[in-house]
C-alpha atoms as a PDB file:
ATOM      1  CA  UNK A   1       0.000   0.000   0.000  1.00  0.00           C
ATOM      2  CA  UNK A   2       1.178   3.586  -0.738  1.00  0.00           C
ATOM      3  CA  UNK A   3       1.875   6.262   1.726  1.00  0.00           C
ATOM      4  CA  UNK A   4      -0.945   8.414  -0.094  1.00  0.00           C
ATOM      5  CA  UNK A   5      -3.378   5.658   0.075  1.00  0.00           C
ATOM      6  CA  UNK A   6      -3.208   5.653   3.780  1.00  0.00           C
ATOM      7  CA  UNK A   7      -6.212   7.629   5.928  1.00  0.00           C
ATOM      8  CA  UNK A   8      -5.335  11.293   6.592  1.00  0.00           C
ATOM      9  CA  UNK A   9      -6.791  13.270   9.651  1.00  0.00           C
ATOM     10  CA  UNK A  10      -6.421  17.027  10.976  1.00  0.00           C
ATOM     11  CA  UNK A  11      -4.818  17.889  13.731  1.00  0.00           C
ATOM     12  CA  UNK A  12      -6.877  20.180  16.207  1.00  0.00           C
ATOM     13  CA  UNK A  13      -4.031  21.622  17.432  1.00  0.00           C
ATOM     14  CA  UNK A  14      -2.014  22.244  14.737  1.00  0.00           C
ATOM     15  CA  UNK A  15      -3.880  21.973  11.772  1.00  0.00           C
ATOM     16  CA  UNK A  16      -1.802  19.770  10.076  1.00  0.00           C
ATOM     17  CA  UNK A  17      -3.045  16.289   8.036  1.00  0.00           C
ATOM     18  CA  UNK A  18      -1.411  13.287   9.462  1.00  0.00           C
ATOM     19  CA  UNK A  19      -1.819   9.735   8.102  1.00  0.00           C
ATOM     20  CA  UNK A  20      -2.298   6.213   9.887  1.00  0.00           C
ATOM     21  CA  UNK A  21       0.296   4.688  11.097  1.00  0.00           C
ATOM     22  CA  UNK A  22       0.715   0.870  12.275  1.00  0.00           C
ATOM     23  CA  UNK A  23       0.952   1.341  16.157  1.00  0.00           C
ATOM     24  CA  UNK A  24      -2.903   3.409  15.613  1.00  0.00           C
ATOM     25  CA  UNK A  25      -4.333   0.200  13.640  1.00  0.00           C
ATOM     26  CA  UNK A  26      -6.497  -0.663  16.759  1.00  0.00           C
ATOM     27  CA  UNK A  27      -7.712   2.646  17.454  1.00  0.00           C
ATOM     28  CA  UNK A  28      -7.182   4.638  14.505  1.00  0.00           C
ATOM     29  CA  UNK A  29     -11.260   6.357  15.191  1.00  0.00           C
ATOM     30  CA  UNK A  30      -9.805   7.101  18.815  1.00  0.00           C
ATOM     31  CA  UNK A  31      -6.683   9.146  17.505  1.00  0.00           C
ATOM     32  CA  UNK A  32      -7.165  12.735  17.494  1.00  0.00           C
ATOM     33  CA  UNK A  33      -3.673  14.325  17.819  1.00  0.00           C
ATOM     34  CA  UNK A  34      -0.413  13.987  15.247  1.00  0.00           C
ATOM     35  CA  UNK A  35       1.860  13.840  17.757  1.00  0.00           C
ATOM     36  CA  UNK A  36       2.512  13.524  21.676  1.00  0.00           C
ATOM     37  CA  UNK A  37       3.277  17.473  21.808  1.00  0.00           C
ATOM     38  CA  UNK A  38       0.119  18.399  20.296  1.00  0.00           C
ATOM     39  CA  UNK A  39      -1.397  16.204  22.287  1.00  0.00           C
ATOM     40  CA  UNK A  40      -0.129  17.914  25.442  1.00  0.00           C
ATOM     41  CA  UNK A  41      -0.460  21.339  23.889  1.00  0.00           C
ATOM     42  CA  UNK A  42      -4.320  20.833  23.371  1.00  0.00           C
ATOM     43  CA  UNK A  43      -5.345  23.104  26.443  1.00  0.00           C
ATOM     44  CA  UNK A  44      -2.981  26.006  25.389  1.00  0.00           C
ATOM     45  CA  UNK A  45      -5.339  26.395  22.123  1.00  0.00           C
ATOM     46  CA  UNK A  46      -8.417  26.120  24.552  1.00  0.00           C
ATOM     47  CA  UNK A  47      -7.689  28.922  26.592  1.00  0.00           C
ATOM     48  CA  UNK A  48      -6.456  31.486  23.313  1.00  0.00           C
ATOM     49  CA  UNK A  49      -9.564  31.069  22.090  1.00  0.00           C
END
């Protein structure tokens, strides 16, 4: 399979696509953040708004 056949999702945080990746094949649906940073960063945005 190609890399651009993979799923793509946006980043809340960052607004940046970011595709499937093997360790998220069991809970790709439950994977909202590209990265552990963003993932840590997602109050920052809360409170700027």
């Amino acid at each position: 399979m190609k890399k651009t056949d993979l799923p793509q999702k946006i980043c809340p945080v960052c607004n940046r696509p970011f595709t499937w990746r093997k360790k998220w094949a069991k809970n790709w649906s439950e994977v909202k953040y590209c990265s552990k940073l963003c993932s840590s960063n997602r109050y920052t945005l809360k409170r700027k708004n």
